[in-house]
PDB file of N, CA and C in Angstrom:
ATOM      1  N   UNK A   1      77.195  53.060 146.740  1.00  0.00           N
ATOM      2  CA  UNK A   1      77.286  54.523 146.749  1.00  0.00           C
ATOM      3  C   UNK A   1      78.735  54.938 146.996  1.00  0.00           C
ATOM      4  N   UNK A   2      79.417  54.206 147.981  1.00  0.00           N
ATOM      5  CA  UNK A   2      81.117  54.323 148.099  1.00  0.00           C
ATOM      6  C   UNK A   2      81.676  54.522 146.640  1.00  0.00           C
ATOM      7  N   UNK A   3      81.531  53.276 145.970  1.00  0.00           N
ATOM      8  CA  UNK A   3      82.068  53.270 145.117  1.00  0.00           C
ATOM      9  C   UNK A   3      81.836  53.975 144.140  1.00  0.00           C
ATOM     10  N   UNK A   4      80.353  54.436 143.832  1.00  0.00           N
ATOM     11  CA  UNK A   4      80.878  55.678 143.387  1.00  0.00           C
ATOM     12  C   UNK A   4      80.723  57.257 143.684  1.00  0.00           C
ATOM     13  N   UNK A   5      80.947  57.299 144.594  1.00  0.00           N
ATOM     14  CA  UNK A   5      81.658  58.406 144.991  1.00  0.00           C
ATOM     15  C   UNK A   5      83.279  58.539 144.828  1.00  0.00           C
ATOM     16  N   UNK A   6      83.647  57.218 144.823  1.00  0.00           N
ATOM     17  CA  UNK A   6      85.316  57.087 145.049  1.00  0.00           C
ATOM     18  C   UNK A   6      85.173  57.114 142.778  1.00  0.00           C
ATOM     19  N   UNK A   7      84.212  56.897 142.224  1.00  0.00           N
ATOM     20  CA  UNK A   7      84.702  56.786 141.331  1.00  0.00           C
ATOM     21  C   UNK A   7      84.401  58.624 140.729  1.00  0.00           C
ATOM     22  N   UNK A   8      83.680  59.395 141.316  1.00  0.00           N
ATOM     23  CA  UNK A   8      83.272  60.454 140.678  1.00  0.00           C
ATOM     24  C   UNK A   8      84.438  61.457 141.395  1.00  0.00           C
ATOM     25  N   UNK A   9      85.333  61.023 142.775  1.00  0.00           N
ATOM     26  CA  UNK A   9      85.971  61.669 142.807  1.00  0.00           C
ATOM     27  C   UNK A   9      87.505  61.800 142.068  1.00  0.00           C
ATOM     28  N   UNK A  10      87.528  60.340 141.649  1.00  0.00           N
ATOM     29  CA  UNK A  10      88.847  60.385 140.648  1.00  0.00           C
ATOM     30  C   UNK A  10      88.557  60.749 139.428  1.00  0.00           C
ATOM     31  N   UNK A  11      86.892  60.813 138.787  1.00  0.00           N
ATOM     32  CA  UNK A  11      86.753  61.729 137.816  1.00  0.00           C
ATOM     33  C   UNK A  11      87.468  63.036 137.917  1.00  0.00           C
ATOM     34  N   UNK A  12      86.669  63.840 139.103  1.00  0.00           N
ATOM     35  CA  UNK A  12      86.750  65.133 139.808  1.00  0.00           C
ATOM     36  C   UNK A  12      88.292  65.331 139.559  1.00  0.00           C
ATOM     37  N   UNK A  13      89.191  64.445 139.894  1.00  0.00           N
ATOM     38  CA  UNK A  13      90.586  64.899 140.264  1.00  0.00           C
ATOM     39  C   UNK A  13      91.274  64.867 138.650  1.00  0.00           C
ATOM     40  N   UNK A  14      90.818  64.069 137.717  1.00  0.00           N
ATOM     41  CA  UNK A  14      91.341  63.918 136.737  1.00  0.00           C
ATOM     42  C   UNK A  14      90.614  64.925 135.790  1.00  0.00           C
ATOM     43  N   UNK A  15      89.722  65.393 135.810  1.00  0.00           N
ATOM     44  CA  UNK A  15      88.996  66.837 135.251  1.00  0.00           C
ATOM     45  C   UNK A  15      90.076  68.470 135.821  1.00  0.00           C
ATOM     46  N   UNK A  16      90.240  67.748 137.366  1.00  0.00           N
ATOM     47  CA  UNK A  16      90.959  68.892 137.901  1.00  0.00           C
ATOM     48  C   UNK A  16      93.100  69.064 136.909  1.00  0.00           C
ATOM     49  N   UNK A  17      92.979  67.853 137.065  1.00  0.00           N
ATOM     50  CA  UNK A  17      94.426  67.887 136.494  1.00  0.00           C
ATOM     51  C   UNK A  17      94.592  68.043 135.140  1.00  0.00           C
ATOM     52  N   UNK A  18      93.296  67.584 134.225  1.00  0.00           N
ATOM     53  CA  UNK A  18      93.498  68.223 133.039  1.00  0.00           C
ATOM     54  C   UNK A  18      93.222  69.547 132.206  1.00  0.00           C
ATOM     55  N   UNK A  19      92.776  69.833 133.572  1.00  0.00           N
ATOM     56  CA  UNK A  19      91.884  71.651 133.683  1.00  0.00           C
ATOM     57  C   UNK A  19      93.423  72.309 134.088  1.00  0.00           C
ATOM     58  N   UNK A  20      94.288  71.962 134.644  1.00  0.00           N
ATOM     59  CA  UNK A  20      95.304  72.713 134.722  1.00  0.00           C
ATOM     60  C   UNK A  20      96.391  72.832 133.973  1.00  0.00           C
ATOM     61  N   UNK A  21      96.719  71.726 132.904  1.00  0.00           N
ATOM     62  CA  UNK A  21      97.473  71.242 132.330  1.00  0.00           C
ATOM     63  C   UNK A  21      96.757  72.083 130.980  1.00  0.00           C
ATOM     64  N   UNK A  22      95.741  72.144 130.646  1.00  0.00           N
ATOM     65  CA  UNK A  22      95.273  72.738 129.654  1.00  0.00           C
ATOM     66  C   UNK A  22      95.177  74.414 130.014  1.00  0.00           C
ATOM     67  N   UNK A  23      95.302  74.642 131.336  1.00  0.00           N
ATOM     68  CA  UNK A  23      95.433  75.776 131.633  1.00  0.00           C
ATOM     69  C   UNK A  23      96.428  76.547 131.343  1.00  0.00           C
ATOM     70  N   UNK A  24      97.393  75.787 131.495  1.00  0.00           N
ATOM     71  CA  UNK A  24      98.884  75.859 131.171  1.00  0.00           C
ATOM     72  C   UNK A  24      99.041  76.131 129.918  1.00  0.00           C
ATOM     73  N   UNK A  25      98.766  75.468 129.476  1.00  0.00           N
ATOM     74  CA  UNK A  25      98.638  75.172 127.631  1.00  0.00           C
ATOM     75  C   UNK A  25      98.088  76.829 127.077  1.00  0.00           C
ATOM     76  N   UNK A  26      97.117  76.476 127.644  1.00  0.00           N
ATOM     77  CA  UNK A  26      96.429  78.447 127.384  1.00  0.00           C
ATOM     78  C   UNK A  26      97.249  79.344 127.742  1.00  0.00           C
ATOM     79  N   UNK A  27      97.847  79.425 128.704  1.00  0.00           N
ATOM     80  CA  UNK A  27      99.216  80.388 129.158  1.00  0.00           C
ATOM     81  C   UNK A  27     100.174  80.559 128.066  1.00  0.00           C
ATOM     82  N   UNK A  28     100.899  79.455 127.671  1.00  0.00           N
ATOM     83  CA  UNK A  28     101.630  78.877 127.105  1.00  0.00           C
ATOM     84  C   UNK A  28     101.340  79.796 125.673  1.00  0.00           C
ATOM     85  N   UNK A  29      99.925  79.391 125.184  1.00  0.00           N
ATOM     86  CA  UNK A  29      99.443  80.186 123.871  1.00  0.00           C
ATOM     87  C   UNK A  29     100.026  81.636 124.095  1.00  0.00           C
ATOM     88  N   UNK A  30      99.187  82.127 125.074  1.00  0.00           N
ATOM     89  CA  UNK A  30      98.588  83.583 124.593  1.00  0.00           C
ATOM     90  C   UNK A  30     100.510  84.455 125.128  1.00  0.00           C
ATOM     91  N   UNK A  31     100.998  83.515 126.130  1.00  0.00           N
ATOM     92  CA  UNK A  31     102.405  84.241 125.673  1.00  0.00           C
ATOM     93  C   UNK A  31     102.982  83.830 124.144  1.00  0.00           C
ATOM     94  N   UNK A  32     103.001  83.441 123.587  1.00  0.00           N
ATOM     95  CA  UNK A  32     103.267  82.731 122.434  1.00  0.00           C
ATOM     96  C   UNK A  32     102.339  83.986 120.881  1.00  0.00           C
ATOM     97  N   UNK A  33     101.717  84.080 122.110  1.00  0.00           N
ATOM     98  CA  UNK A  33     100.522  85.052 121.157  1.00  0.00           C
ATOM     99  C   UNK A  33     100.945  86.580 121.557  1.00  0.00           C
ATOM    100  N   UNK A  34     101.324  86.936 122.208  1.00  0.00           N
ATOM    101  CA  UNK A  34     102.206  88.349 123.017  1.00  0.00           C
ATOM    102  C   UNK A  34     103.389  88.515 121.875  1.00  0.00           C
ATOM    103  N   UNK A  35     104.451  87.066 121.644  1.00  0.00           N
ATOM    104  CA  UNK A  35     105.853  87.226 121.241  1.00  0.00           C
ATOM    105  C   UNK A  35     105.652  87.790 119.567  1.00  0.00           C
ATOM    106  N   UNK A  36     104.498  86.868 119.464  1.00  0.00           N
ATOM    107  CA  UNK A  36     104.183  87.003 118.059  1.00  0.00           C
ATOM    108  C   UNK A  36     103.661  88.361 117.594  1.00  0.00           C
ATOM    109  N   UNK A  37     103.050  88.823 118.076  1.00  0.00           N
ATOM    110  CA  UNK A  37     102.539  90.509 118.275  1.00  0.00           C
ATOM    111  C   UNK A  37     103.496  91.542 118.156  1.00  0.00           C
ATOM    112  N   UNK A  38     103.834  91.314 118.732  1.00  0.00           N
ATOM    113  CA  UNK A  38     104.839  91.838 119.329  1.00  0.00           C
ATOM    114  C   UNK A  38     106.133  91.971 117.649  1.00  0.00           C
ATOM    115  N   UNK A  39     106.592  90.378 117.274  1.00  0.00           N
ATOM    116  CA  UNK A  39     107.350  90.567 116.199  1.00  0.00           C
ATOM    117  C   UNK A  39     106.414  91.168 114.845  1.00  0.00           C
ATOM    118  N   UNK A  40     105.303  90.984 115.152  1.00  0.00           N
ATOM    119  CA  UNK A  40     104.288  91.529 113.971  1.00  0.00           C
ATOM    120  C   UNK A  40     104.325  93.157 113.636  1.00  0.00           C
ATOM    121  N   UNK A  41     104.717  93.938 114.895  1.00  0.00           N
ATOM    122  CA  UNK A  41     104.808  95.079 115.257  1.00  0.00           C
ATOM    123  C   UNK A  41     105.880  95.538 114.632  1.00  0.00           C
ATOM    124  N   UNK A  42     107.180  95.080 114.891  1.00  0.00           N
ATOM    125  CA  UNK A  42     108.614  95.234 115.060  1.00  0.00           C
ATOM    126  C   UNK A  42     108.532  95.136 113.165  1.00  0.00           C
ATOM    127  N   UNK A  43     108.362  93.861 112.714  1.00  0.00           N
ATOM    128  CA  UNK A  43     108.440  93.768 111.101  1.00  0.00           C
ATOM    129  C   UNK A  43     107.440  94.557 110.463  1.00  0.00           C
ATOM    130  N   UNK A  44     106.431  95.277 110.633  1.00  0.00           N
ATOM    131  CA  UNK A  44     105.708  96.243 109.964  1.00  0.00           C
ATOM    132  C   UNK A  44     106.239  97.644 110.277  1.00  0.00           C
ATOM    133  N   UNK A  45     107.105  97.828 111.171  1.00  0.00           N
ATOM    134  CA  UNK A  45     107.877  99.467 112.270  1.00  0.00           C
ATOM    135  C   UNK A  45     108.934  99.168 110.597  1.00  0.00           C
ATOM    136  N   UNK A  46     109.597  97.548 110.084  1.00  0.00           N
ATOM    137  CA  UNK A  46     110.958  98.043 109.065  1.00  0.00           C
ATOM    138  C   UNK A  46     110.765  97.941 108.044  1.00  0.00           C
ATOM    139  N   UNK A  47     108.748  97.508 107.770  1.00  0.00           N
ATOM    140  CA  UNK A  47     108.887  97.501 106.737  1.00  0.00           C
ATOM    141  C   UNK A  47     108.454  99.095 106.272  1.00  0.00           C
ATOM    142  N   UNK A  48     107.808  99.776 107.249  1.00  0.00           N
ATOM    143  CA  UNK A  48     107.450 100.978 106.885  1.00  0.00           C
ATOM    144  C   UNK A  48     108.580 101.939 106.342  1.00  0.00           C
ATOM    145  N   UNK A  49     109.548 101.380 107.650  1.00  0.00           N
ATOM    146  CA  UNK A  49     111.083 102.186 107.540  1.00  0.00           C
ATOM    147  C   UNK A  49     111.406 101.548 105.775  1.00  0.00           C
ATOM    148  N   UNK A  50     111.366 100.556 105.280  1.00  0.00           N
ATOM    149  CA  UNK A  50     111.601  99.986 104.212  1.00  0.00           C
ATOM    150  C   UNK A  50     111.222 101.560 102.799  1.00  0.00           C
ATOM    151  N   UNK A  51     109.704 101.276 103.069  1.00  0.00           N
ATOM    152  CA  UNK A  51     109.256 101.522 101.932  1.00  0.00           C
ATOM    153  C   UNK A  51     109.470 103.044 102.390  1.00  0.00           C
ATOM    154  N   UNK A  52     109.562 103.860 103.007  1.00  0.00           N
ATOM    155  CA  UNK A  52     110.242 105.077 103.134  1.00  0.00           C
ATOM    156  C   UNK A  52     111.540 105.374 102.275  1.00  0.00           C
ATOM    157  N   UNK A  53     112.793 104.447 102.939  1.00  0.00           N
ATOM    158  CA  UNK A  53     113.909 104.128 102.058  1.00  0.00           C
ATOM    159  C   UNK A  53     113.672 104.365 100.390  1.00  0.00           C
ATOM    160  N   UNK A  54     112.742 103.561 100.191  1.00  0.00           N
ATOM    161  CA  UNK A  54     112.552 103.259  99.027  1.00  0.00           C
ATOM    162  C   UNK A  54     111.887 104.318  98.348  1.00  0.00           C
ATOM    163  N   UNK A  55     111.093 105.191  98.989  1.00  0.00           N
ATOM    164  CA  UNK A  55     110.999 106.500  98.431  1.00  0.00           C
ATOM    165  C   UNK A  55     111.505 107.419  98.207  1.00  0.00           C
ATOM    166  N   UNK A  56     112.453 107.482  99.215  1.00  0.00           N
ATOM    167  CA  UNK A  56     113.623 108.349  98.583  1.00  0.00           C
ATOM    168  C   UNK A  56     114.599 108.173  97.757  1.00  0.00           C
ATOM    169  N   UNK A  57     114.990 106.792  97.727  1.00  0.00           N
ATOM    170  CA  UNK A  57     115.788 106.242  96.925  1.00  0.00           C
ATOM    171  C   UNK A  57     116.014 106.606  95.445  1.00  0.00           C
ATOM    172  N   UNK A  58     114.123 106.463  95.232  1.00  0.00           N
ATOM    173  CA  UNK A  58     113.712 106.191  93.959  1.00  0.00           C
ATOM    174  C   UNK A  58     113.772 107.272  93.311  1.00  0.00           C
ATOM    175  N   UNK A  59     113.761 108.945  94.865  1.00  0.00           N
ATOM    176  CA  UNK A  59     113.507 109.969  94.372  1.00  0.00           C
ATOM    177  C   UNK A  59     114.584 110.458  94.297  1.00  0.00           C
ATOM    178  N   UNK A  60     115.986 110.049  95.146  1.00  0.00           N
ATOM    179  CA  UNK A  60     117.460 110.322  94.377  1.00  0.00           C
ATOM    180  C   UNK A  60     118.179 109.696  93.233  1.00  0.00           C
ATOM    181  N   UNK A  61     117.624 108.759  92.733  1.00  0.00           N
ATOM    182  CA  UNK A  61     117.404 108.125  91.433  1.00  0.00           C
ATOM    183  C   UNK A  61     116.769 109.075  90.515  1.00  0.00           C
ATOM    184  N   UNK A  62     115.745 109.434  90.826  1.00  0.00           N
ATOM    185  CA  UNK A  62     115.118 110.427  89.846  1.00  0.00           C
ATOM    186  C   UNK A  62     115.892 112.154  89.543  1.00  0.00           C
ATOM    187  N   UNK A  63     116.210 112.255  91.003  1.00  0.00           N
ATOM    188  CA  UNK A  63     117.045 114.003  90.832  1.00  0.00           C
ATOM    189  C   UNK A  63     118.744 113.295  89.837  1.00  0.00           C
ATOM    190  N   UNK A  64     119.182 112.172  90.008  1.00  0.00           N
ATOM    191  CA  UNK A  64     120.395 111.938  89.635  1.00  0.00           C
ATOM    192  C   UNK A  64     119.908 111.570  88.161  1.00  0.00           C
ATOM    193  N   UNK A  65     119.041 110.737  88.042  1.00  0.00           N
ATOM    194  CA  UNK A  65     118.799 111.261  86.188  1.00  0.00           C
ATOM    195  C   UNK A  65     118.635 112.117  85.745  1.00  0.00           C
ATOM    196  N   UNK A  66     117.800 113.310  86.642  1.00  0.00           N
ATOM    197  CA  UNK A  66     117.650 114.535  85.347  1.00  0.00           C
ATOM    198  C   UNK A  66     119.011 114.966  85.759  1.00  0.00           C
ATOM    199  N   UNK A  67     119.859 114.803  86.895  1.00  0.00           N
ATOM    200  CA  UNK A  67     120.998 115.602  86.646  1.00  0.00           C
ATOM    201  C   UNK A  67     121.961 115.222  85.403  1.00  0.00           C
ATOM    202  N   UNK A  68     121.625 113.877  85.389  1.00  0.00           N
ATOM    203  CA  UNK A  68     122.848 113.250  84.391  1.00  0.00           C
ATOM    204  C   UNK A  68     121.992 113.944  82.993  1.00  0.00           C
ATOM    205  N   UNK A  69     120.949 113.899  82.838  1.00  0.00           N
ATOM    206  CA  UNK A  69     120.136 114.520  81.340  1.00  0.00           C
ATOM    207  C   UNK A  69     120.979 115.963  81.477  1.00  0.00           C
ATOM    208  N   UNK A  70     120.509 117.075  82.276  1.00  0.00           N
ATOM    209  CA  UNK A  70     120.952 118.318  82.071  1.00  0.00           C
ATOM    210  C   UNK A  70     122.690 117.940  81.449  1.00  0.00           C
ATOM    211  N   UNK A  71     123.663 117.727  82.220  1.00  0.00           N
ATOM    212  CA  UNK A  71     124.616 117.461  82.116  1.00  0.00           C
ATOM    213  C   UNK A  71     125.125 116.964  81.014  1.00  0.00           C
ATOM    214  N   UNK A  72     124.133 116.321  80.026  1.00  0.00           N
ATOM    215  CA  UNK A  72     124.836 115.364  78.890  1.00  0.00           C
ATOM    216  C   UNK A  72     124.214 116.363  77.759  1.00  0.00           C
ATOM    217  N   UNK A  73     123.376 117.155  78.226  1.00  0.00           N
ATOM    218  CA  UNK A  73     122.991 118.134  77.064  1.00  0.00           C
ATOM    219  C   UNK A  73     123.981 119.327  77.644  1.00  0.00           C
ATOM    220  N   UNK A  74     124.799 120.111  78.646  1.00  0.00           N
ATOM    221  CA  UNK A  74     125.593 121.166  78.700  1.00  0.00           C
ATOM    222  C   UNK A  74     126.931 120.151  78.215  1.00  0.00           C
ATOM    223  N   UNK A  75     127.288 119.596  78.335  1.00  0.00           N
ATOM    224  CA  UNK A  75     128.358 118.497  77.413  1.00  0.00           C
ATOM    225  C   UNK A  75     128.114 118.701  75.901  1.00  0.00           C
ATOM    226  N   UNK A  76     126.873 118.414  75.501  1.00  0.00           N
ATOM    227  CA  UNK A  76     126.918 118.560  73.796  1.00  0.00           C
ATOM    228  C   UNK A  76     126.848 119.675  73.322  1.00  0.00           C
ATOM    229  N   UNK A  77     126.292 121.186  74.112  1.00  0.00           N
ATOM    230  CA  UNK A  77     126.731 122.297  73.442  1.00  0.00           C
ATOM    231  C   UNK A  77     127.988 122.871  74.006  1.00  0.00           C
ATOM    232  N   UNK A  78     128.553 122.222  74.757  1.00  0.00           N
ATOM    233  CA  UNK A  78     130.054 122.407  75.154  1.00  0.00           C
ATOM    234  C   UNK A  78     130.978 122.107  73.732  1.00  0.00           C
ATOM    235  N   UNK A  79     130.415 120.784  73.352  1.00  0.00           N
ATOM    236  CA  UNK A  79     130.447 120.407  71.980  1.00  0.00           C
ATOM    237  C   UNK A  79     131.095 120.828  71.156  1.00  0.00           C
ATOM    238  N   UNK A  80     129.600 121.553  70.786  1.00  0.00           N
ATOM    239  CA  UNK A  80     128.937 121.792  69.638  1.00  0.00           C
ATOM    240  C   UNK A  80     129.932 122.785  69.417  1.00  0.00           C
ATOM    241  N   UNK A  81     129.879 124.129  70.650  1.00  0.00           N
ATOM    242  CA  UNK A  81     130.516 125.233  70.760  1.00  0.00           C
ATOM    243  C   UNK A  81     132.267 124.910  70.185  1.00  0.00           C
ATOM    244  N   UNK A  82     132.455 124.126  70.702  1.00  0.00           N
ATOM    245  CA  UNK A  82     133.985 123.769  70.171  1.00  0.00           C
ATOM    246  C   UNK A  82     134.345 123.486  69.330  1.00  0.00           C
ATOM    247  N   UNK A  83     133.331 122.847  68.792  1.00  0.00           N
ATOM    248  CA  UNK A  83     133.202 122.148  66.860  1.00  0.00           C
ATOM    249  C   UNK A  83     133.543 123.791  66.405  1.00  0.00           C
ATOM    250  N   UNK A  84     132.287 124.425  66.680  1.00  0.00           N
ATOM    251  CA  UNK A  84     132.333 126.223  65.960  1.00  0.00           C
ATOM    252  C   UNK A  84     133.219 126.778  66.167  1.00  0.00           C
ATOM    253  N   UNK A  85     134.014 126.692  67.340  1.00  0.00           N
ATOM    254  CA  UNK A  85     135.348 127.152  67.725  1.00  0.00           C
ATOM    255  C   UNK A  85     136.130 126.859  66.293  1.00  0.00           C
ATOM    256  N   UNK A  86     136.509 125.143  66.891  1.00  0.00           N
ATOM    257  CA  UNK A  86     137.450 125.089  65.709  1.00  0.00           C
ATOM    258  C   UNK A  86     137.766 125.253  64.375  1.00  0.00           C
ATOM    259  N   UNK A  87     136.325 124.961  63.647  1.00  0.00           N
ATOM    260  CA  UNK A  87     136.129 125.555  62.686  1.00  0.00           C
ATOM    261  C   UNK A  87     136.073 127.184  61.751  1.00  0.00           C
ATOM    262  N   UNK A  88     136.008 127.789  63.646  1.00  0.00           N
ATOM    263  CA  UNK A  88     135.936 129.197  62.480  1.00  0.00           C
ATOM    264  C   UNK A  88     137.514 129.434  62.946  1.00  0.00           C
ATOM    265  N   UNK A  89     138.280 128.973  63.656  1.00  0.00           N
ATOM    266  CA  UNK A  89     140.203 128.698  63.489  1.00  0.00           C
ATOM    267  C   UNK A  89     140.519 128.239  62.432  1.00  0.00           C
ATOM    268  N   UNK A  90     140.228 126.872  61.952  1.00  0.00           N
ATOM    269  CA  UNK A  90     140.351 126.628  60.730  1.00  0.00           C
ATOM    270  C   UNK A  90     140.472 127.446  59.447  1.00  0.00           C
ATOM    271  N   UNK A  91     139.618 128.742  59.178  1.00  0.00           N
ATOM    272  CA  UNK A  91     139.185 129.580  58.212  1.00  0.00           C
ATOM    273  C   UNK A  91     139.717 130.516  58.315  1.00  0.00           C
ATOM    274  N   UNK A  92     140.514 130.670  59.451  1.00  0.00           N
ATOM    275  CA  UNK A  92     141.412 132.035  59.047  1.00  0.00           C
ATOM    276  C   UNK A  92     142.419 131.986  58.603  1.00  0.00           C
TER     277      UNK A  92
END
C-alpha cells in the first residue's frame, strides 16, 4: 500500500506539474490571441481607411476627367472660332 501511495503521489505531482506548464501554455495562447485581435482590428481600422481613399480617389479621377472633357471641347471651339476668325481676315 506504501508503495503505492508513493507511486500515486508522484503521479499526483507529475499531473500537478503538467497542469501548470500547460497552464502556462494556455496563458501564453490567449495573450497571443489578445495581440492577434488586436492587429486584426488595427488592419481592418486601414483597410477601411484604404478603401475610403480609394473612393475618393476614384471620384477625383472622375471630376478631373470630365474636367479635362469640358476643357478639350472649350479648346476646339476656341478653335474652331479662330479658324472663322482667320478666314473671314483672309477675305477682306
Amino acid at each position: 500500500i506504501d508503495e503505492q501511495i508513493r507511486l500515486m503521489d508522484q503521479n499526483l505531482k507529475c499531473l500537478n506539474a503538467a497542469e501548470e506548464k500547460y497552464s502556462q501554455k494556455e496563458d501564453k495562447y490567449e495573450e497571443e490571441i489578445k495581440i492577434l485581435i488586436d492587429k486584426l482590428k488595427e488592419a481592418e481600422t486601414r483597410a477601411e481607411f484604404a478603401e475610403r481613399s480609394v473612393a475618393k480617389l476614384e471620384k477625383t479621377i472622375d471630376d478631373l476627367e470630365d474636367k479635362l472633357k469640358c476643357t478639350k471641347e472649350e479648346h476646339l471651339c476656341t478653335q474652331r472660332m479662330l479658324d472663322q476668325t482667320l478666314l473671314d481676315l483672309n477675305e477682306m
